[in-house]
PDB file of N, CA and C in Angstrom:
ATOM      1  N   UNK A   1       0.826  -1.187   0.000  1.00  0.00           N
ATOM      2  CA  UNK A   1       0.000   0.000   0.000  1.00  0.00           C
ATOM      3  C   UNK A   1       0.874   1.257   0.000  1.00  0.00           C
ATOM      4  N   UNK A   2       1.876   1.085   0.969  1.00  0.00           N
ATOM      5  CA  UNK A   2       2.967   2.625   0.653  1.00  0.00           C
ATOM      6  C   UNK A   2       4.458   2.120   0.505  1.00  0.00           C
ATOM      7  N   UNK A   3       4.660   2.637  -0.122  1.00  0.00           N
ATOM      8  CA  UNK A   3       6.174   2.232  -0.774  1.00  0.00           C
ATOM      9  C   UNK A   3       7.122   3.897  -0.204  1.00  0.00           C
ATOM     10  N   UNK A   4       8.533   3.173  -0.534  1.00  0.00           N
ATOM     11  CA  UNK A   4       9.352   4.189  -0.508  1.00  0.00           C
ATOM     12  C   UNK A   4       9.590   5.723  -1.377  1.00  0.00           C
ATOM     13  N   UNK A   5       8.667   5.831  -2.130  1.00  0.00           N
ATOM     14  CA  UNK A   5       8.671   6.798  -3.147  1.00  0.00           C
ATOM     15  C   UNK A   5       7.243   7.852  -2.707  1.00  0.00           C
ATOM     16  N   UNK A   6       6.409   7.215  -1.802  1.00  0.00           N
ATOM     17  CA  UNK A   6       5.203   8.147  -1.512  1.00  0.00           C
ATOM     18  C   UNK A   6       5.444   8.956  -0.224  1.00  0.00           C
ATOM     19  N   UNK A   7       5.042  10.343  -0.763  1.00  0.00           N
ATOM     20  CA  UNK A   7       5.255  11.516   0.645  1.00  0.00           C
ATOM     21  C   UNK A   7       4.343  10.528   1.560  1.00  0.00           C
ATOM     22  N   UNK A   8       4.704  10.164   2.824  1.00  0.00           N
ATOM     23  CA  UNK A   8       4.151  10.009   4.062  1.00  0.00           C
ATOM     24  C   UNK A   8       3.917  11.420   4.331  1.00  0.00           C
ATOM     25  N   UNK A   9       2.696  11.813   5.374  1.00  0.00           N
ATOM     26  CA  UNK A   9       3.157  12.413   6.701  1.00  0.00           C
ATOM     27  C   UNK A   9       1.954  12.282   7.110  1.00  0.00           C
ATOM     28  N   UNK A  10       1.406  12.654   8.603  1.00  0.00           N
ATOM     29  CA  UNK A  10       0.738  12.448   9.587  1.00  0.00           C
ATOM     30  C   UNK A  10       0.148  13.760  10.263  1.00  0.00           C
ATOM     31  N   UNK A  11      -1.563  13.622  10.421  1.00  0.00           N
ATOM     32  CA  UNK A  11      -1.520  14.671  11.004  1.00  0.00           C
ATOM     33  C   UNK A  11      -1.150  14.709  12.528  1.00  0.00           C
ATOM     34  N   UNK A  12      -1.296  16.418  13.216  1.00  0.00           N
ATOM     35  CA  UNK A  12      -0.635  16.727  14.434  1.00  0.00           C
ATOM     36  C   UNK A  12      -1.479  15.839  15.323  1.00  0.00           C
ATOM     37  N   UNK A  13      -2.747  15.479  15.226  1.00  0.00           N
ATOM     38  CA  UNK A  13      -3.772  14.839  16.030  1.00  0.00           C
ATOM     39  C   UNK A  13      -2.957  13.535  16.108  1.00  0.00           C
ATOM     40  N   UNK A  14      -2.217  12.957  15.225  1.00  0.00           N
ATOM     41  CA  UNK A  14      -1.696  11.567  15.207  1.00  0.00           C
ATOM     42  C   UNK A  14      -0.734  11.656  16.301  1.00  0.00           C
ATOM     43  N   UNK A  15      -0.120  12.646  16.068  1.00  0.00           N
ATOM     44  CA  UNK A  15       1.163  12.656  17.376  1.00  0.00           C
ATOM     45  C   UNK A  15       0.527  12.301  18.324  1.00  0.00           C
ATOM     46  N   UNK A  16      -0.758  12.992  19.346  1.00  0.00           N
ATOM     47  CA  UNK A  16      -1.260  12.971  20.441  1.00  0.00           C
ATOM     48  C   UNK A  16      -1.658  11.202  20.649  1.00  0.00           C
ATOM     49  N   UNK A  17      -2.053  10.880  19.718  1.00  0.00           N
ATOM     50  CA  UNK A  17      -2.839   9.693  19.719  1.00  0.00           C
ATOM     51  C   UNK A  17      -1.455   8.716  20.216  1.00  0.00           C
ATOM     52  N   UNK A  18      -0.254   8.927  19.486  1.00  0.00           N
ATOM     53  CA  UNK A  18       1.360   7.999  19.151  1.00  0.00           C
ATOM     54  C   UNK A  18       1.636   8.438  20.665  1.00  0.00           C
ATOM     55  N   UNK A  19       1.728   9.350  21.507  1.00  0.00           N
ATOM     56  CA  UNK A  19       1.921   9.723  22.670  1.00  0.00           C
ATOM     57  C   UNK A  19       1.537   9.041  23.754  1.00  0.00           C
ATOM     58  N   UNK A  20      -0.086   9.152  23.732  1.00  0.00           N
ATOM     59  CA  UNK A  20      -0.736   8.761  24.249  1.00  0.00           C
ATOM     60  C   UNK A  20      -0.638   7.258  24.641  1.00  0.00           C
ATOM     61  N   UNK A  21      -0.295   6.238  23.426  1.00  0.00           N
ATOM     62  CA  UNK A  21       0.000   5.318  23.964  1.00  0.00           C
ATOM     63  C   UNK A  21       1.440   5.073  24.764  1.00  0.00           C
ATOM     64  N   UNK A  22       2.221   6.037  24.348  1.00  0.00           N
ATOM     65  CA  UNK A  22       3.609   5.962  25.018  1.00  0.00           C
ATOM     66  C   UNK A  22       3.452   5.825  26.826  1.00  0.00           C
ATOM     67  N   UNK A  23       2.394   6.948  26.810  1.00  0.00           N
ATOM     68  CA  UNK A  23       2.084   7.581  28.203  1.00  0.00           C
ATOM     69  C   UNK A  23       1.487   5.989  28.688  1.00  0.00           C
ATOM     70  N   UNK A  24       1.070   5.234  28.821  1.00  0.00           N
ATOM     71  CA  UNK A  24      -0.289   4.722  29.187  1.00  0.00           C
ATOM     72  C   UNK A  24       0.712   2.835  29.573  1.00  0.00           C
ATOM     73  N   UNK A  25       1.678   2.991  28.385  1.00  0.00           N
ATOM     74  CA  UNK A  25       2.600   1.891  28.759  1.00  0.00           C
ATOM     75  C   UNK A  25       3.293   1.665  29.648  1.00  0.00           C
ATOM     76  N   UNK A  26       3.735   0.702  29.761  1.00  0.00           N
ATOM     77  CA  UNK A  26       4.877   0.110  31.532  1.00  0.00           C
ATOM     78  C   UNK A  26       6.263  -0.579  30.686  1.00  0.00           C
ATOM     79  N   UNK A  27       7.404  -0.401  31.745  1.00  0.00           N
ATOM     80  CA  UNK A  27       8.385  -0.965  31.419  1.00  0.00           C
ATOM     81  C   UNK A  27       9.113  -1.072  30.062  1.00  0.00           C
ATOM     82  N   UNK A  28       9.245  -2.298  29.320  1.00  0.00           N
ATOM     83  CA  UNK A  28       9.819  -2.705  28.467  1.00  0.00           C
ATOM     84  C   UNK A  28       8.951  -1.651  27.308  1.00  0.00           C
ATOM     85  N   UNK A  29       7.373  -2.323  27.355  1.00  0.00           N
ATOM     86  CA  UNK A  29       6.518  -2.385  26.362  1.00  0.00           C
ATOM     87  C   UNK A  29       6.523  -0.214  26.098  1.00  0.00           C
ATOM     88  N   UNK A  30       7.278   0.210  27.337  1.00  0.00           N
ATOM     89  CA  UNK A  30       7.103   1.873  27.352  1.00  0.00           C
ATOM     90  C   UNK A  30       8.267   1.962  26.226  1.00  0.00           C
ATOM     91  N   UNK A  31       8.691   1.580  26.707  1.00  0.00           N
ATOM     92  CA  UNK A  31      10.597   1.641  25.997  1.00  0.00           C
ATOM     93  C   UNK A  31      10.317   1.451  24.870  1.00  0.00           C
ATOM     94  N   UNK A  32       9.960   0.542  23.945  1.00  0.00           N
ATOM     95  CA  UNK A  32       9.821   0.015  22.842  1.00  0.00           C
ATOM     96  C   UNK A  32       8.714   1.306  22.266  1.00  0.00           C
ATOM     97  N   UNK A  33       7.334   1.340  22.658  1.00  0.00           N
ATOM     98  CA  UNK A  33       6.741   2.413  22.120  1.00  0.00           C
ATOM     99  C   UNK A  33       7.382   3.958  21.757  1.00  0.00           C
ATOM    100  N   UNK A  34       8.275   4.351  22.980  1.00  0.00           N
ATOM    101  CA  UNK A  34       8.741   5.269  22.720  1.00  0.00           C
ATOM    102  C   UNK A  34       9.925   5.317  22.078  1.00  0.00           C
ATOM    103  N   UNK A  35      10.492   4.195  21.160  1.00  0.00           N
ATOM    104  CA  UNK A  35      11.620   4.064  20.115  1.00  0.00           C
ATOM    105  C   UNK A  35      10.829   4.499  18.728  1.00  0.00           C
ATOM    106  N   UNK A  36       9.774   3.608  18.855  1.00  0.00           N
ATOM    107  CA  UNK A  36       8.652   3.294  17.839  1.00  0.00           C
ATOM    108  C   UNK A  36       8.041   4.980  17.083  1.00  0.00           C
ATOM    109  N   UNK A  37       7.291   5.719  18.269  1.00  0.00           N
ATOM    110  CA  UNK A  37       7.281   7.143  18.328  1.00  0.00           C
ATOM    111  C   UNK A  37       8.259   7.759  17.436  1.00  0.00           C
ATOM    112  N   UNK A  38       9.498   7.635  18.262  1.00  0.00           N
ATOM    113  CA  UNK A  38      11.049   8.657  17.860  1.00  0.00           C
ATOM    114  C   UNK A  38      11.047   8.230  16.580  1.00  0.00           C
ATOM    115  N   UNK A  39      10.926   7.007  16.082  1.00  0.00           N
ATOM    116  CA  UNK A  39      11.045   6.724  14.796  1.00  0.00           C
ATOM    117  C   UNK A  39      10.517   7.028  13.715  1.00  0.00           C
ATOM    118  N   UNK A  40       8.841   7.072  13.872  1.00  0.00           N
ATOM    119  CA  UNK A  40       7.746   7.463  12.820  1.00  0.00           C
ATOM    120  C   UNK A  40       8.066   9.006  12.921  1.00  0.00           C
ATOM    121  N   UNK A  41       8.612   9.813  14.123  1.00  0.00           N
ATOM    122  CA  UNK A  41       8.873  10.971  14.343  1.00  0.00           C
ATOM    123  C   UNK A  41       9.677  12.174  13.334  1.00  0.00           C
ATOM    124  N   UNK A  42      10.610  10.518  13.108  1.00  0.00           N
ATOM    125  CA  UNK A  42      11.717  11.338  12.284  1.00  0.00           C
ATOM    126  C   UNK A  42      11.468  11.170  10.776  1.00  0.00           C
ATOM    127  N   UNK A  43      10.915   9.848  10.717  1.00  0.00           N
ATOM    128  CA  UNK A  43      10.584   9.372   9.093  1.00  0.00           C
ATOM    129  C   UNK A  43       9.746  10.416   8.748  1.00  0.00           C
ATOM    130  N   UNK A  44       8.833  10.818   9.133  1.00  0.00           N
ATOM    131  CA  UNK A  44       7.239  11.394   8.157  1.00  0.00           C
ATOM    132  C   UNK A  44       7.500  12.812   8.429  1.00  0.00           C
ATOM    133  N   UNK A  45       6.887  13.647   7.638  1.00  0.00           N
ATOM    134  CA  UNK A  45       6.414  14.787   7.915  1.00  0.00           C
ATOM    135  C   UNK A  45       5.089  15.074   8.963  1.00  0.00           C
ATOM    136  N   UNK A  46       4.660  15.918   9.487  1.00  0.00           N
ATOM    137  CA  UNK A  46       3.868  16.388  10.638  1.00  0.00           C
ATOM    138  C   UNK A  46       3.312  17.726  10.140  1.00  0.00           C
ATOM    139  N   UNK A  47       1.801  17.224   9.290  1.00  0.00           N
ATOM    140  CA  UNK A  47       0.939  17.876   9.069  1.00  0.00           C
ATOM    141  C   UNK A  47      -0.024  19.004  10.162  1.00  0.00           C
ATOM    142  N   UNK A  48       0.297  20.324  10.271  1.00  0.00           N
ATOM    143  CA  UNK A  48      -0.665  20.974  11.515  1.00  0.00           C
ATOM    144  C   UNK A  48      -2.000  21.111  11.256  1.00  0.00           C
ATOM    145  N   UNK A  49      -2.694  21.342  12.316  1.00  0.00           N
ATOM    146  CA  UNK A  49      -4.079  22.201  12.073  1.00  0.00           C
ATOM    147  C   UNK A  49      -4.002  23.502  11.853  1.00  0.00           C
ATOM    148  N   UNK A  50      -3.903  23.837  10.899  1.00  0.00           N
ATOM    149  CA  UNK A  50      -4.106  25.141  10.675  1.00  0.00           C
ATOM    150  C   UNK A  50      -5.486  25.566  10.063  1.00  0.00           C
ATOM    151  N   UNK A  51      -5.231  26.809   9.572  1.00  0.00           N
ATOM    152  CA  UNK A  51      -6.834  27.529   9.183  1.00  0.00           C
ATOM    153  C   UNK A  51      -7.404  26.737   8.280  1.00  0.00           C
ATOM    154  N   UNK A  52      -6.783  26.055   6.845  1.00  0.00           N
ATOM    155  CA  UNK A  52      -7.642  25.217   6.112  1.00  0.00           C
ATOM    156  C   UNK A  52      -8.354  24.126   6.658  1.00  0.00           C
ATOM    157  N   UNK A  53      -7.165  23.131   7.215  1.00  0.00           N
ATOM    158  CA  UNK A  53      -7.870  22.127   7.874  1.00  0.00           C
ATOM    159  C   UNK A  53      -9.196  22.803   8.940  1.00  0.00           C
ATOM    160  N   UNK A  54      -9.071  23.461   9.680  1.00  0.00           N
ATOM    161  CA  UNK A  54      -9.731  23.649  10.768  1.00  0.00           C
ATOM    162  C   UNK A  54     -11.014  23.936   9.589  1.00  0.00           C
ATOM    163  N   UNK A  55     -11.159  24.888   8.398  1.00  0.00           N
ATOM    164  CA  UNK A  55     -12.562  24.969   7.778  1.00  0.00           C
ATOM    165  C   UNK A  55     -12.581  23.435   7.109  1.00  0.00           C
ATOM    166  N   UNK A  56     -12.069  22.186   6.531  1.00  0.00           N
ATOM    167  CA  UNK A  56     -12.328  21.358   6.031  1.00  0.00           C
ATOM    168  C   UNK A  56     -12.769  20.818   7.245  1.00  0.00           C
ATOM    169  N   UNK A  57     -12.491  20.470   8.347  1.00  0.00           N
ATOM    170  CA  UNK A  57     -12.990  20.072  10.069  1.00  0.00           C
ATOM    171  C   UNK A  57     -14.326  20.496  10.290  1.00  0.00           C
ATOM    172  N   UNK A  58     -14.713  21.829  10.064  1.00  0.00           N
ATOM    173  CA  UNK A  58     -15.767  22.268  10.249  1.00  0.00           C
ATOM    174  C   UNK A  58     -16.673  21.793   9.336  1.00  0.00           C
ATOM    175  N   UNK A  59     -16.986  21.690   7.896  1.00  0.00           N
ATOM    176  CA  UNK A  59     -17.444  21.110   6.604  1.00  0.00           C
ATOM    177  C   UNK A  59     -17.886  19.848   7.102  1.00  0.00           C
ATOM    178  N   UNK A  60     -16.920  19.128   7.558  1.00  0.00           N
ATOM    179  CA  UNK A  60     -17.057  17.485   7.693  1.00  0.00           C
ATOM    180  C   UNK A  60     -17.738  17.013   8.916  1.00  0.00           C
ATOM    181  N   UNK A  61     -17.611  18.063  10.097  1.00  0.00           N
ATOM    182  CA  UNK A  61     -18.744  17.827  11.417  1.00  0.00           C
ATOM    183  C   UNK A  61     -19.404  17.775  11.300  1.00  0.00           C
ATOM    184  N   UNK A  62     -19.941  19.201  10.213  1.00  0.00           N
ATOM    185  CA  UNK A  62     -21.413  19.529   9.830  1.00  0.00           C
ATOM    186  C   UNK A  62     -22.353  18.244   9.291  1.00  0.00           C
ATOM    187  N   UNK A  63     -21.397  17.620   8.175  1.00  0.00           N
ATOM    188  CA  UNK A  63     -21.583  16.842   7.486  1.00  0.00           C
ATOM    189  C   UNK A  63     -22.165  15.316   8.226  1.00  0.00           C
ATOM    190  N   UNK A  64     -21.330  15.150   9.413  1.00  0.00           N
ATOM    191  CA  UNK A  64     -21.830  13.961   9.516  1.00  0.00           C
ATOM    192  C   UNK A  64     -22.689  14.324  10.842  1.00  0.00           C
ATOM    193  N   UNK A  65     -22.708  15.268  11.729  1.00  0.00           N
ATOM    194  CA  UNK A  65     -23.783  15.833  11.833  1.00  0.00           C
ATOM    195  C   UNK A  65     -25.411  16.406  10.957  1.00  0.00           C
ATOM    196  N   UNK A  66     -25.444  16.443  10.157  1.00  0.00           N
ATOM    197  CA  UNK A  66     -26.471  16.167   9.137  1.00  0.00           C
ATOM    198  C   UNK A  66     -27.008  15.046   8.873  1.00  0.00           C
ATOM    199  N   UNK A  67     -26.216  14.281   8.526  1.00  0.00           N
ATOM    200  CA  UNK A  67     -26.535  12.547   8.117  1.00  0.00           C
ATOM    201  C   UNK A  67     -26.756  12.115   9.024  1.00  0.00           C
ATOM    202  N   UNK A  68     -26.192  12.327  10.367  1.00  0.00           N
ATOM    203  CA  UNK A  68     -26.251  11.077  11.617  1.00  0.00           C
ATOM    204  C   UNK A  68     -25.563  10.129  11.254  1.00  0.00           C
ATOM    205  N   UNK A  69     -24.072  10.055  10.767  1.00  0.00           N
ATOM    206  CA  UNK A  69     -23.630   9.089  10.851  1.00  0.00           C
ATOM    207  C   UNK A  69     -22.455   9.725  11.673  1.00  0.00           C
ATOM    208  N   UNK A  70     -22.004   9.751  12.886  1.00  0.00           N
ATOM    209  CA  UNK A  70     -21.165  10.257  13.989  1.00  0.00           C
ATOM    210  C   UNK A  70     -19.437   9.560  13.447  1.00  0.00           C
ATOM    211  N   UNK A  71     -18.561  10.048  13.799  1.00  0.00           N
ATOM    212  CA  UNK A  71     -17.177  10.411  13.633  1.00  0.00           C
ATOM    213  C   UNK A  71     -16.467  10.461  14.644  1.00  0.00           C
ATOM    214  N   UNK A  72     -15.562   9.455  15.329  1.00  0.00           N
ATOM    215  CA  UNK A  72     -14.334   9.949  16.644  1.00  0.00           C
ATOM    216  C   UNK A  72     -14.530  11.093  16.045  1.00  0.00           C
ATOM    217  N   UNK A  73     -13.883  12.109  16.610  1.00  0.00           N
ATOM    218  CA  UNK A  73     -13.002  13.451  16.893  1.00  0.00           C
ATOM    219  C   UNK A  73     -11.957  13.362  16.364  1.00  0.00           C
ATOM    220  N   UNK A  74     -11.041  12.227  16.499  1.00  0.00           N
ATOM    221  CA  UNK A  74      -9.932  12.489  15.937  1.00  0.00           C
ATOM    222  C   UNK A  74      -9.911  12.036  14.856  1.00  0.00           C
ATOM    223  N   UNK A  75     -10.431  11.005  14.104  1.00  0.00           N
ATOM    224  CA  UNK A  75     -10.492  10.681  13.167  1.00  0.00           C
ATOM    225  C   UNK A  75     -11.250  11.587  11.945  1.00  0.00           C
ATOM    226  N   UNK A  76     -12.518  12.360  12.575  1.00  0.00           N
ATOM    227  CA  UNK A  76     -12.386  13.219  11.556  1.00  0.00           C
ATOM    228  C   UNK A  76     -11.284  14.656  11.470  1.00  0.00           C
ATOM    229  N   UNK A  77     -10.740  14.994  12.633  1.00  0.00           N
ATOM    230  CA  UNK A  77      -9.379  15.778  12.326  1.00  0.00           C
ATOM    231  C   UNK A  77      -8.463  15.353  10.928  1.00  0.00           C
ATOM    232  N   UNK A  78      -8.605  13.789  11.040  1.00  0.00           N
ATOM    233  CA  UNK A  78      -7.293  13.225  10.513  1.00  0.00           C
ATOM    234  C   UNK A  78      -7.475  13.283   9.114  1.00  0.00           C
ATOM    235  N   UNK A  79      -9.274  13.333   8.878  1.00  0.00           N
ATOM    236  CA  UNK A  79      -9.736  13.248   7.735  1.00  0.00           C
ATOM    237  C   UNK A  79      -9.796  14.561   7.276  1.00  0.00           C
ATOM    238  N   UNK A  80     -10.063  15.542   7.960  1.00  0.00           N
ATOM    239  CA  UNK A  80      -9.676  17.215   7.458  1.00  0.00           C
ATOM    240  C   UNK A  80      -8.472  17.501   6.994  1.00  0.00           C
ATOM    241  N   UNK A  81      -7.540  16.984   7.809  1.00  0.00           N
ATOM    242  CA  UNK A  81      -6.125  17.468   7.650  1.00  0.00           C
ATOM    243  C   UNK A  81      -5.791  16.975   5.874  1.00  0.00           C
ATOM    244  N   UNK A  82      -6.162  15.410   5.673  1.00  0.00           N
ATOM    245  CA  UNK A  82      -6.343  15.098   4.764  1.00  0.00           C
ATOM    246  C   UNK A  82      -6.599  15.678   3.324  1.00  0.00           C
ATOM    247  N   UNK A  83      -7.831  15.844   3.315  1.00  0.00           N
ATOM    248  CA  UNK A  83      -8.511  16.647   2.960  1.00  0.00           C
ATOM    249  C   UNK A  83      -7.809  17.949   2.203  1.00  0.00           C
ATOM    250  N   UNK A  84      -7.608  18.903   3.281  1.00  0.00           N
ATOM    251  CA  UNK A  84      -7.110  20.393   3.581  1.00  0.00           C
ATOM    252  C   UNK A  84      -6.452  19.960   2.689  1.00  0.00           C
ATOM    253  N   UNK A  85      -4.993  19.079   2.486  1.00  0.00           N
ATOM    254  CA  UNK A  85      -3.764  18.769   2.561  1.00  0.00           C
ATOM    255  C   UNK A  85      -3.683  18.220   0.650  1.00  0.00           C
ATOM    256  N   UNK A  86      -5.013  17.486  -0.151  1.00  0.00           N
ATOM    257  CA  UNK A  86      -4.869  17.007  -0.387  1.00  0.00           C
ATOM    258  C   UNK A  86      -4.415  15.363  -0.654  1.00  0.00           C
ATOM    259  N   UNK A  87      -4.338  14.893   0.662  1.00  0.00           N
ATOM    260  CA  UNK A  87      -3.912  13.784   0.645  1.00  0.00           C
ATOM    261  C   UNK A  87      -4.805  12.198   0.644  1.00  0.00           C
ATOM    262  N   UNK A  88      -4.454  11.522   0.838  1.00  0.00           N
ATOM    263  CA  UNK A  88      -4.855  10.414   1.018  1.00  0.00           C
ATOM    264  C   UNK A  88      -4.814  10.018   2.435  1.00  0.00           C
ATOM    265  N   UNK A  89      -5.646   9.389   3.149  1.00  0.00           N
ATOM    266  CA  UNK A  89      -5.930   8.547   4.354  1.00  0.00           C
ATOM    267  C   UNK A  89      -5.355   7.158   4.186  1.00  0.00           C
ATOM    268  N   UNK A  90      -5.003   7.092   4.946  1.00  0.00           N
ATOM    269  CA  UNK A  90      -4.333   5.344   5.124  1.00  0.00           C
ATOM    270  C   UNK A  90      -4.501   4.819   6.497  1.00  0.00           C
ATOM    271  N   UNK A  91      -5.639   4.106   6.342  1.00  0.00           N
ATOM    272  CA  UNK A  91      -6.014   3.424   8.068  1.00  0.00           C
ATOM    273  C   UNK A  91      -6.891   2.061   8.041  1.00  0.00           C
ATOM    274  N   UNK A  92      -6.490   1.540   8.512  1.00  0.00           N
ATOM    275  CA  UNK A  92      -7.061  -0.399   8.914  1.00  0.00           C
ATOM    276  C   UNK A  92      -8.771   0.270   8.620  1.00  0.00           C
ATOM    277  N   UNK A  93      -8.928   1.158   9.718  1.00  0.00           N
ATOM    278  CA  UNK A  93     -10.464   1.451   9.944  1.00  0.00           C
ATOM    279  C   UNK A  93     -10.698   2.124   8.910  1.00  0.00           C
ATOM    280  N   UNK A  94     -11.608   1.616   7.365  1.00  0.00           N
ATOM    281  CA  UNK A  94     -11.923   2.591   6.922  1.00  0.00           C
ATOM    282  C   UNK A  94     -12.960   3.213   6.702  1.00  0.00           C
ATOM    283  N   UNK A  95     -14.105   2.542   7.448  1.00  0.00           N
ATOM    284  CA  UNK A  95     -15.588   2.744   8.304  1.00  0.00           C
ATOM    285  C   UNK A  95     -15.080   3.939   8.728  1.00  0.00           C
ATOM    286  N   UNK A  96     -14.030   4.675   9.525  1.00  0.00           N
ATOM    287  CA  UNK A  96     -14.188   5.531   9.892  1.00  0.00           C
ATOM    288  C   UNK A  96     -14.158   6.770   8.881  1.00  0.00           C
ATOM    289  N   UNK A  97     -13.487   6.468   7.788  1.00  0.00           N
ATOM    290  CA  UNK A  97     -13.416   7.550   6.660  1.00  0.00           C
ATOM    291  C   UNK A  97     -14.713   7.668   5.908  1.00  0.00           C
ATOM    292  N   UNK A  98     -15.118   6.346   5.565  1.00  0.00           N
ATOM    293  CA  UNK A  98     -16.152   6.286   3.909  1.00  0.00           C
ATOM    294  C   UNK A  98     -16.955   7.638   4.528  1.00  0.00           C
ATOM    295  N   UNK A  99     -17.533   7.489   3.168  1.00  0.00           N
ATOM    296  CA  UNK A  99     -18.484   8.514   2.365  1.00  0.00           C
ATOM    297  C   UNK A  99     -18.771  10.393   3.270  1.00  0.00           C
ATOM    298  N   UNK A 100     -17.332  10.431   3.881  1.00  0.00           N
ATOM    299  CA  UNK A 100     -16.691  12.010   3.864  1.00  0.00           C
ATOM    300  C   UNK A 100     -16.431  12.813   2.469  1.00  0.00           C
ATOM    301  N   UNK A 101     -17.195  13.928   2.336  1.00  0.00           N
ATOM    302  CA  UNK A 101     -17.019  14.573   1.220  1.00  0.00           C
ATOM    303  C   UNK A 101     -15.664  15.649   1.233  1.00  0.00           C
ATOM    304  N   UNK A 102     -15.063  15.065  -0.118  1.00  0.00           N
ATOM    305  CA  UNK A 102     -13.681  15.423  -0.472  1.00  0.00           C
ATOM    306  C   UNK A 102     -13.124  14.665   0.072  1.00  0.00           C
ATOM    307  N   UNK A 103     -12.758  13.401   1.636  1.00  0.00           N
ATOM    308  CA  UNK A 103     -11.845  12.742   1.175  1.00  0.00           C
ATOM    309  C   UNK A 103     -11.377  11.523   1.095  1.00  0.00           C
ATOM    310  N   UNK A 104     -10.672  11.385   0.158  1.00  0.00           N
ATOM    311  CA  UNK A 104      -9.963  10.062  -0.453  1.00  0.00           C
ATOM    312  C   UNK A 104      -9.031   9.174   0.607  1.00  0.00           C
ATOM    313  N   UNK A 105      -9.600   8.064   0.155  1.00  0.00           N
ATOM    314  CA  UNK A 105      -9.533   6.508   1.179  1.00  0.00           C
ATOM    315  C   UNK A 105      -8.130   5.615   0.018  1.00  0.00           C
ATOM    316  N   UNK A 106      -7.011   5.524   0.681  1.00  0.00           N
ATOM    317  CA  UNK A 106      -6.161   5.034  -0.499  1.00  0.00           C
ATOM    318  C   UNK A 106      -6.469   3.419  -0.259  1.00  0.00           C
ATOM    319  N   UNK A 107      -6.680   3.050  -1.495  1.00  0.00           N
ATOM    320  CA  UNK A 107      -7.362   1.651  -1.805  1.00  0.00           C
ATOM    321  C   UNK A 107      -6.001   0.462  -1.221  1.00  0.00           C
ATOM    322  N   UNK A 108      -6.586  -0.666  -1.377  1.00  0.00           N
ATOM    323  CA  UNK A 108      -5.642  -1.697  -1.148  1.00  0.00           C
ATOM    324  C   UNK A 108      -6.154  -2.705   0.011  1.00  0.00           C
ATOM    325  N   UNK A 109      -5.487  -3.365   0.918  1.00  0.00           N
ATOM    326  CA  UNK A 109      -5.373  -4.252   1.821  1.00  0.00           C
ATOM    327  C   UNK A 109      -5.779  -3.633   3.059  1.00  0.00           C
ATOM    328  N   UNK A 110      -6.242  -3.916   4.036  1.00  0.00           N
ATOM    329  CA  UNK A 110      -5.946  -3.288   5.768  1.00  0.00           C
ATOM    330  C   UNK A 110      -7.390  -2.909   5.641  1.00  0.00           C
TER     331      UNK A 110
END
């Protein structure tokens, strides 16, 4: 699904989420997460919320506020940033993306 030739990056909401589990771990399994972190840290770029995203955020609340079909919070961030950004989404869950207007679910496996 992503190869070495495609811009990665992640939005800022992802950090919190990559943190979060750092925080929440013990011992070994802390250690290892927080290598894991430092690593995706340095590989990807780190997409912000800024003013676009925050109006593509707003668009897409509305949105599934309208329909009644409800959205984590962060996941529709992730899908604004997206969005905003032009990019593609890449996530196991993709129930959490479908039928968001403007954005694109990159096809494949997961």
């Amino acid at each position: 699904m992503i190869d070495d030739r495609d811009d990665v990056a992640i939005a800022a909401i992802t950090v919190a989420e990559l943190r979060v589990g750092v925080q929440l771990a013990n011992g070994r399994r802390r250690e290892k997460r927080e290598r894991f972190v430092a690593a995706v840290l340095e590989a990807v770029s780190i997409e912000p919320y800024d003013l676009d995203v925050a109006e593509a955020h707003a668009d897409l609340l509305a949105h599934v506020r309208r329909t009644g079909a409800p959205r984590g919070a962060h996941d529709l961030i992730i899908a604004a940033t997206a969005r905003a950004q032009e990019r593609q989404v890449v996530s196991s869950d993709k129930r959490a993306f479908d039928e968001l207007p403007g954005v694109s679910i990159a096809s494949g496996s997961g």
